[in-house]
PDB file of N, CA and C in Angstrom:
ATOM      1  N   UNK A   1       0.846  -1.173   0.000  1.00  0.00           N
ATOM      2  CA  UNK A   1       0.000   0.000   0.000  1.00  0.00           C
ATOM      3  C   UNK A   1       0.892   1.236   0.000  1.00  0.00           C
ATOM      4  N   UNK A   2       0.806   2.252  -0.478  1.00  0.00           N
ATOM      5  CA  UNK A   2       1.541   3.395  -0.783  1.00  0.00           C
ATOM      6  C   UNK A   2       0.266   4.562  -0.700  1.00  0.00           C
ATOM      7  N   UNK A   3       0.876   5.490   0.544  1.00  0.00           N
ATOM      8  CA  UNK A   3      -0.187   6.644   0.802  1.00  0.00           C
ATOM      9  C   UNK A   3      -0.727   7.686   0.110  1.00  0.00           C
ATOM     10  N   UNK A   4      -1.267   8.069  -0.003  1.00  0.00           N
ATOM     11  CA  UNK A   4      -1.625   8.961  -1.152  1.00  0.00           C
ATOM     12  C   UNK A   4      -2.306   8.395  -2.525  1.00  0.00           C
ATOM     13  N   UNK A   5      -2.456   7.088  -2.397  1.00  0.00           N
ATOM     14  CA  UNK A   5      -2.373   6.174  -3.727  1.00  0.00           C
ATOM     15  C   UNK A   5      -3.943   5.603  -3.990  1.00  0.00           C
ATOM     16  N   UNK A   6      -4.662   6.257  -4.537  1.00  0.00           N
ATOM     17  CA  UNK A   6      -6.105   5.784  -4.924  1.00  0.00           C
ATOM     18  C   UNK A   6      -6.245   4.419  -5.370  1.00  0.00           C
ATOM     19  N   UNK A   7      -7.202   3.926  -5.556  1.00  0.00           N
ATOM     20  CA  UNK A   7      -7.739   2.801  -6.504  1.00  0.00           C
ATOM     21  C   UNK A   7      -7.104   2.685  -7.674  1.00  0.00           C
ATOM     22  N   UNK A   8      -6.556   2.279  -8.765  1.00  0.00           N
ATOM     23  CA  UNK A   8      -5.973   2.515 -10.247  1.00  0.00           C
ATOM     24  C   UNK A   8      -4.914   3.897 -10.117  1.00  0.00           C
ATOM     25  N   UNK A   9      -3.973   3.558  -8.772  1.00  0.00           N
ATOM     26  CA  UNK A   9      -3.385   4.779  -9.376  1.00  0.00           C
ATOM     27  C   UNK A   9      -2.309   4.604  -9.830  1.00  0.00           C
ATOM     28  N   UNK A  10      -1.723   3.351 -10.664  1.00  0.00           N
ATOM     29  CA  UNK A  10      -0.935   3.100 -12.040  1.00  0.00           C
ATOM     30  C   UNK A  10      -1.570   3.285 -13.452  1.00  0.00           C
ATOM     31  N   UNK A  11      -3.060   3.557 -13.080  1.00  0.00           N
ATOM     32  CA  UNK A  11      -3.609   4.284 -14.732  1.00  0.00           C
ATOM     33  C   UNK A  11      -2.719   5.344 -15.085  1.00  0.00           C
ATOM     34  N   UNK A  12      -3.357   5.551 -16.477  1.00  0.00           N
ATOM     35  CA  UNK A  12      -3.066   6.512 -17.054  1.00  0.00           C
ATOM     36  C   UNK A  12      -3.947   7.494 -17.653  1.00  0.00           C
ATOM     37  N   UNK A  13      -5.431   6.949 -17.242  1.00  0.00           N
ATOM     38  CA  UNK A  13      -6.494   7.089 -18.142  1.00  0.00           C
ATOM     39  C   UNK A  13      -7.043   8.308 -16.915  1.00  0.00           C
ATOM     40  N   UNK A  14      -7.576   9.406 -16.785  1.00  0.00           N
ATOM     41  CA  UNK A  14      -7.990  10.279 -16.558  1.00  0.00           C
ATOM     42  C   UNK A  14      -8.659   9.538 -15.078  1.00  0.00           C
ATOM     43  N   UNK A  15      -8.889  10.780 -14.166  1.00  0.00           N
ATOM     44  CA  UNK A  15      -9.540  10.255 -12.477  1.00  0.00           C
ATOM     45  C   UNK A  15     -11.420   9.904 -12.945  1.00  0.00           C
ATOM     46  N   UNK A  16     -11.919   9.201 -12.267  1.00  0.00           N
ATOM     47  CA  UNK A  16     -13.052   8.690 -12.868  1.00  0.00           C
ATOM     48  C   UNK A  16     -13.388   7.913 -11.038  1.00  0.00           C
ATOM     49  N   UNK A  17     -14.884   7.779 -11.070  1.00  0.00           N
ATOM     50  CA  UNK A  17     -15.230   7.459  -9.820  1.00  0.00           C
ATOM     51  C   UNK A  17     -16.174   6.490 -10.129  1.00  0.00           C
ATOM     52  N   UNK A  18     -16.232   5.224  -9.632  1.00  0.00           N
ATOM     53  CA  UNK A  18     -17.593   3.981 -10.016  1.00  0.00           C
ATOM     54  C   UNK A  18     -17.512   3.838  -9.015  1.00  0.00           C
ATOM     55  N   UNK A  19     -18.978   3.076  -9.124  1.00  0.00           N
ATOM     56  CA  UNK A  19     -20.132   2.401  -8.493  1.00  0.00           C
ATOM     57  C   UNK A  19     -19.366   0.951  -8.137  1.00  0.00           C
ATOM     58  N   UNK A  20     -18.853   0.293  -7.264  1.00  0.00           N
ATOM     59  CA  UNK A  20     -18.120  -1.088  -6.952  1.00  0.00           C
ATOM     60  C   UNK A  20     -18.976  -1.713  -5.806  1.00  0.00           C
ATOM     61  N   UNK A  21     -19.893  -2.593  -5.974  1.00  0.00           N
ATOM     62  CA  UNK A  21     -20.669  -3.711  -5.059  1.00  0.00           C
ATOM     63  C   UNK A  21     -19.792  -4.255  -3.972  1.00  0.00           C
ATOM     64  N   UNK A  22     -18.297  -4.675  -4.400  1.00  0.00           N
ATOM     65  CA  UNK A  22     -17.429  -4.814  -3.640  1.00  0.00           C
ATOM     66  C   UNK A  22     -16.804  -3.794  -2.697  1.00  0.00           C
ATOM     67  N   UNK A  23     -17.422  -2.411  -2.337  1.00  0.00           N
ATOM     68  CA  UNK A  23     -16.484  -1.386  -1.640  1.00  0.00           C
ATOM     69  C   UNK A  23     -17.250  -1.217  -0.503  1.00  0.00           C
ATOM     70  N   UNK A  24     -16.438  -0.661   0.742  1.00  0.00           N
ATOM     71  CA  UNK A  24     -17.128  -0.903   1.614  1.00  0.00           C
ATOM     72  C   UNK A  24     -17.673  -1.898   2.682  1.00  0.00           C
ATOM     73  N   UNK A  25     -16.881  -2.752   2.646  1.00  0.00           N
ATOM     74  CA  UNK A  25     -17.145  -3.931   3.343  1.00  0.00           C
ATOM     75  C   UNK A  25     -18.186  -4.377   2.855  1.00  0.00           C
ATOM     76  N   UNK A  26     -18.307  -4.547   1.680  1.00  0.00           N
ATOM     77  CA  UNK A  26     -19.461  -5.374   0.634  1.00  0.00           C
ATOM     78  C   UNK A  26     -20.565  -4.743   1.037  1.00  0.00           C
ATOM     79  N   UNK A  27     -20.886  -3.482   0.909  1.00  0.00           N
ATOM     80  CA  UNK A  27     -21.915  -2.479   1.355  1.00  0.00           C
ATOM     81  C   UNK A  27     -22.506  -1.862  -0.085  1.00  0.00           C
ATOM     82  N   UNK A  28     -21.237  -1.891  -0.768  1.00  0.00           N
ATOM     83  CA  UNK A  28     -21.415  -1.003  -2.552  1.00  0.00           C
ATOM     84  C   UNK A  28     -20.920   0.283  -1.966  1.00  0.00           C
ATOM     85  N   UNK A  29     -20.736   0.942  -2.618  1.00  0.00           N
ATOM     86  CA  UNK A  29     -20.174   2.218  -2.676  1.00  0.00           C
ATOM     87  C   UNK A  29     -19.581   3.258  -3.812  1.00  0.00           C
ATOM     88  N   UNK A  30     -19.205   4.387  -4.111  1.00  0.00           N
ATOM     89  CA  UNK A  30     -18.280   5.135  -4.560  1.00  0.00           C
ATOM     90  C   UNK A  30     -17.029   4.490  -4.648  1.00  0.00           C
ATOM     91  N   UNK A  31     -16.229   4.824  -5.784  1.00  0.00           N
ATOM     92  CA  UNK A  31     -14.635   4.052  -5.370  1.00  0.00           C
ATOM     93  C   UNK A  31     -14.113   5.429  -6.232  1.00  0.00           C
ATOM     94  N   UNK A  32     -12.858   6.069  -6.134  1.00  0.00           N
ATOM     95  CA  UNK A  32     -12.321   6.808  -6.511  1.00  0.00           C
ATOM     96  C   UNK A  32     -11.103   5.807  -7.402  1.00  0.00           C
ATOM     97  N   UNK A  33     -11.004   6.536  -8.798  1.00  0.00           N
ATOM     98  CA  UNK A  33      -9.949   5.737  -9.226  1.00  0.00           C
ATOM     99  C   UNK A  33      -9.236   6.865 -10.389  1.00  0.00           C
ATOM    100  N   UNK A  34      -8.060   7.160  -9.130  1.00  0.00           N
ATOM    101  CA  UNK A  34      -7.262   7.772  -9.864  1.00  0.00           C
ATOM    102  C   UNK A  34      -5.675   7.562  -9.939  1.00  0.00           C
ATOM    103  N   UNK A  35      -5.174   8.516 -10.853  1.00  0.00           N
ATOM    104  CA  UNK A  35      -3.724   8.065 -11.173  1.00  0.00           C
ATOM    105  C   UNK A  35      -2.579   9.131 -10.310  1.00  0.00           C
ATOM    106  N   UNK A  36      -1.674   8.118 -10.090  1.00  0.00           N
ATOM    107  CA  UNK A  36      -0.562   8.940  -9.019  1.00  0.00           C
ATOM    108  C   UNK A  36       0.583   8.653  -9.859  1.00  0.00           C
ATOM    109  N   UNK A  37       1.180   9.295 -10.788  1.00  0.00           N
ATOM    110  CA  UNK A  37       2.508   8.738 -11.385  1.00  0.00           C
ATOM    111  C   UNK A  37       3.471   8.739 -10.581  1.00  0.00           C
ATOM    112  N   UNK A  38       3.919   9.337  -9.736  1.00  0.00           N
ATOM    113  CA  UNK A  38       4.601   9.443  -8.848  1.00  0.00           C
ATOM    114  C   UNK A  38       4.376   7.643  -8.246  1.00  0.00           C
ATOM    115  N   UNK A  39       3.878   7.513  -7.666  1.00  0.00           N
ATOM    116  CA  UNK A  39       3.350   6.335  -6.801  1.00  0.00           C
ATOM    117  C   UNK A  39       3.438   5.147  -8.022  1.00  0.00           C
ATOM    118  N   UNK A  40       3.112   5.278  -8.598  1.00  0.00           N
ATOM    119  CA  UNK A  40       3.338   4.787  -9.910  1.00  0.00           C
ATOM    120  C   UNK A  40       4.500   3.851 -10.066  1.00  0.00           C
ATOM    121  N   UNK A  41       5.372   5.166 -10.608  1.00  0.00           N
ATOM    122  CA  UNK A  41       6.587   4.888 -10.469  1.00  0.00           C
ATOM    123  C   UNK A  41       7.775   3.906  -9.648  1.00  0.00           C
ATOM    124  N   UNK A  42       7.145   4.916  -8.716  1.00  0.00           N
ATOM    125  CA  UNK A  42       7.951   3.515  -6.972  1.00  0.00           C
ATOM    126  C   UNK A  42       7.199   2.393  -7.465  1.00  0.00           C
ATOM    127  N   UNK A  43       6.177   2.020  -7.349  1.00  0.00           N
ATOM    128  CA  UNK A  43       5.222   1.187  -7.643  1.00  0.00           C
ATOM    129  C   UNK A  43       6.264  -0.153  -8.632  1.00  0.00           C
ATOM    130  N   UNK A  44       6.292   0.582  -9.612  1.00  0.00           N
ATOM    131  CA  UNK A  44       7.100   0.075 -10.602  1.00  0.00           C
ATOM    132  C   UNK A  44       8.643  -0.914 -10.666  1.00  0.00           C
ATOM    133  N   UNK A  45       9.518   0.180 -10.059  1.00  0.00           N
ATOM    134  CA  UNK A  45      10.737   0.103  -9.338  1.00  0.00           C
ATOM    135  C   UNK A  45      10.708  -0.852  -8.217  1.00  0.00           C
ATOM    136  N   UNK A  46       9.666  -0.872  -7.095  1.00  0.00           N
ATOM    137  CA  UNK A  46       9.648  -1.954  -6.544  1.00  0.00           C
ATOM    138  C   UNK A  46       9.518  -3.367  -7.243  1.00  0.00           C
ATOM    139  N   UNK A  47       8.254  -3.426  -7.798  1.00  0.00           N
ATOM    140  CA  UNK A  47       8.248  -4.671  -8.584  1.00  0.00           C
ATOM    141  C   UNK A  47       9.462  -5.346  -8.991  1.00  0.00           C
ATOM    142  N   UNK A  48       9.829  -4.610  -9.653  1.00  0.00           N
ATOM    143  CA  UNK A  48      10.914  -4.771 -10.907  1.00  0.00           C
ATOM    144  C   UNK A  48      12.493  -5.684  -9.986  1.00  0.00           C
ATOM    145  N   UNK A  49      12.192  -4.809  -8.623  1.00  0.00           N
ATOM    146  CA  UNK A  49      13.555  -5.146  -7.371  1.00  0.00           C
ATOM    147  C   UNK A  49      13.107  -6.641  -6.914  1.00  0.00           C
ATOM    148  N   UNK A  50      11.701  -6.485  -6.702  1.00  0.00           N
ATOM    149  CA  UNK A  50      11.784  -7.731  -5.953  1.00  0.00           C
ATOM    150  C   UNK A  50      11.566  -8.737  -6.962  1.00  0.00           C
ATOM    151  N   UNK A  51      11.219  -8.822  -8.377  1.00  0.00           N
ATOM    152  CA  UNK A  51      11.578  -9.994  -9.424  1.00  0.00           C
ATOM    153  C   UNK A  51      12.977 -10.110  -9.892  1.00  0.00           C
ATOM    154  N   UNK A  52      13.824  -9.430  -9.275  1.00  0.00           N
ATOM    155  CA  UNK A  52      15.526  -9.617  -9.847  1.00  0.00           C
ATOM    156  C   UNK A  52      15.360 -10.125  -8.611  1.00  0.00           C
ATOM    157  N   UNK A  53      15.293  -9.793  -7.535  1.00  0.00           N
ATOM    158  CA  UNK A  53      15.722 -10.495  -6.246  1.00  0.00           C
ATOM    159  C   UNK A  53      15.421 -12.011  -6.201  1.00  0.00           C
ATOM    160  N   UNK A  54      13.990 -12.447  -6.237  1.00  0.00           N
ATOM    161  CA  UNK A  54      13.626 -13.252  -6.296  1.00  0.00           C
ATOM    162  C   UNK A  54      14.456 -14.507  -7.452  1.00  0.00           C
ATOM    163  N   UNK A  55      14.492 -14.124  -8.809  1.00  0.00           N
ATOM    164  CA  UNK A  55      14.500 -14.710  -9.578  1.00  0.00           C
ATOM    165  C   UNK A  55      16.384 -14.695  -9.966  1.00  0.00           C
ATOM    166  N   UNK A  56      17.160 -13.508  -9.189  1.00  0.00           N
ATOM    167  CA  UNK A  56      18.755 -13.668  -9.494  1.00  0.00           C
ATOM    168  C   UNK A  56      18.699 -12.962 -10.281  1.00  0.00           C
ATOM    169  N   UNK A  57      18.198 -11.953 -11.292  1.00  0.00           N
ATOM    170  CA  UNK A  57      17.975 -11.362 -12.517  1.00  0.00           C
ATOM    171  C   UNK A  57      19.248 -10.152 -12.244  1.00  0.00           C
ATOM    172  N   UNK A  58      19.742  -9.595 -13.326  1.00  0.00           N
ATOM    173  CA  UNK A  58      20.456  -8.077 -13.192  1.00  0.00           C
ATOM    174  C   UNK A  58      19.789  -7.608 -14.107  1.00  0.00           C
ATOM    175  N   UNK A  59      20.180  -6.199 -14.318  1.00  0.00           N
ATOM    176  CA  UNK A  59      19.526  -5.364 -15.724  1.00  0.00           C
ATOM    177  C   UNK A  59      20.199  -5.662 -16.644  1.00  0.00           C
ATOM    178  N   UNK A  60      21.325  -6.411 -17.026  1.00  0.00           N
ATOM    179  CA  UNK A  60      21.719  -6.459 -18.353  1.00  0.00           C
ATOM    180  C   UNK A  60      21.711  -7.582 -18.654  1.00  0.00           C
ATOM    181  N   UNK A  61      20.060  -8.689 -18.283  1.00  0.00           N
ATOM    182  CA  UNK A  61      19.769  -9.904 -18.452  1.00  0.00           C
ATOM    183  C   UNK A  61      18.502  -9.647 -19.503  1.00  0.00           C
TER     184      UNK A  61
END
């Protein structure tokens, strides 16, 4: 989880808000789904660390 970081916020596609049956402790609700490139980013960079880690990988593999 990363703070600041909405629902879809590795989109790219403009902030947009639905209707999700699932939000809310299965109540339905509003869901905000927007993009944090920033967050994104780390987002990204992490991944990327922990599949070289995992897997032995370097960048010039």
């Amino acid at each position: 989880m990363y703070p600041g970081a909405a629902h879809g916020f590795d989109r790219t596609e403009p902030e947009l808000f639905i209707t999700d049956p699932g939000a809310n402790l299965e109540k339905a609700g509003e869901v905000r789904r927007a993009p944090n490139p920033a967050v994104a980013a780390t987002a990204r960079e992490a991944t990327a660390k922990f599949f070289a880690e995992v897997f032995g990988l370097s960048k010039s593999e």
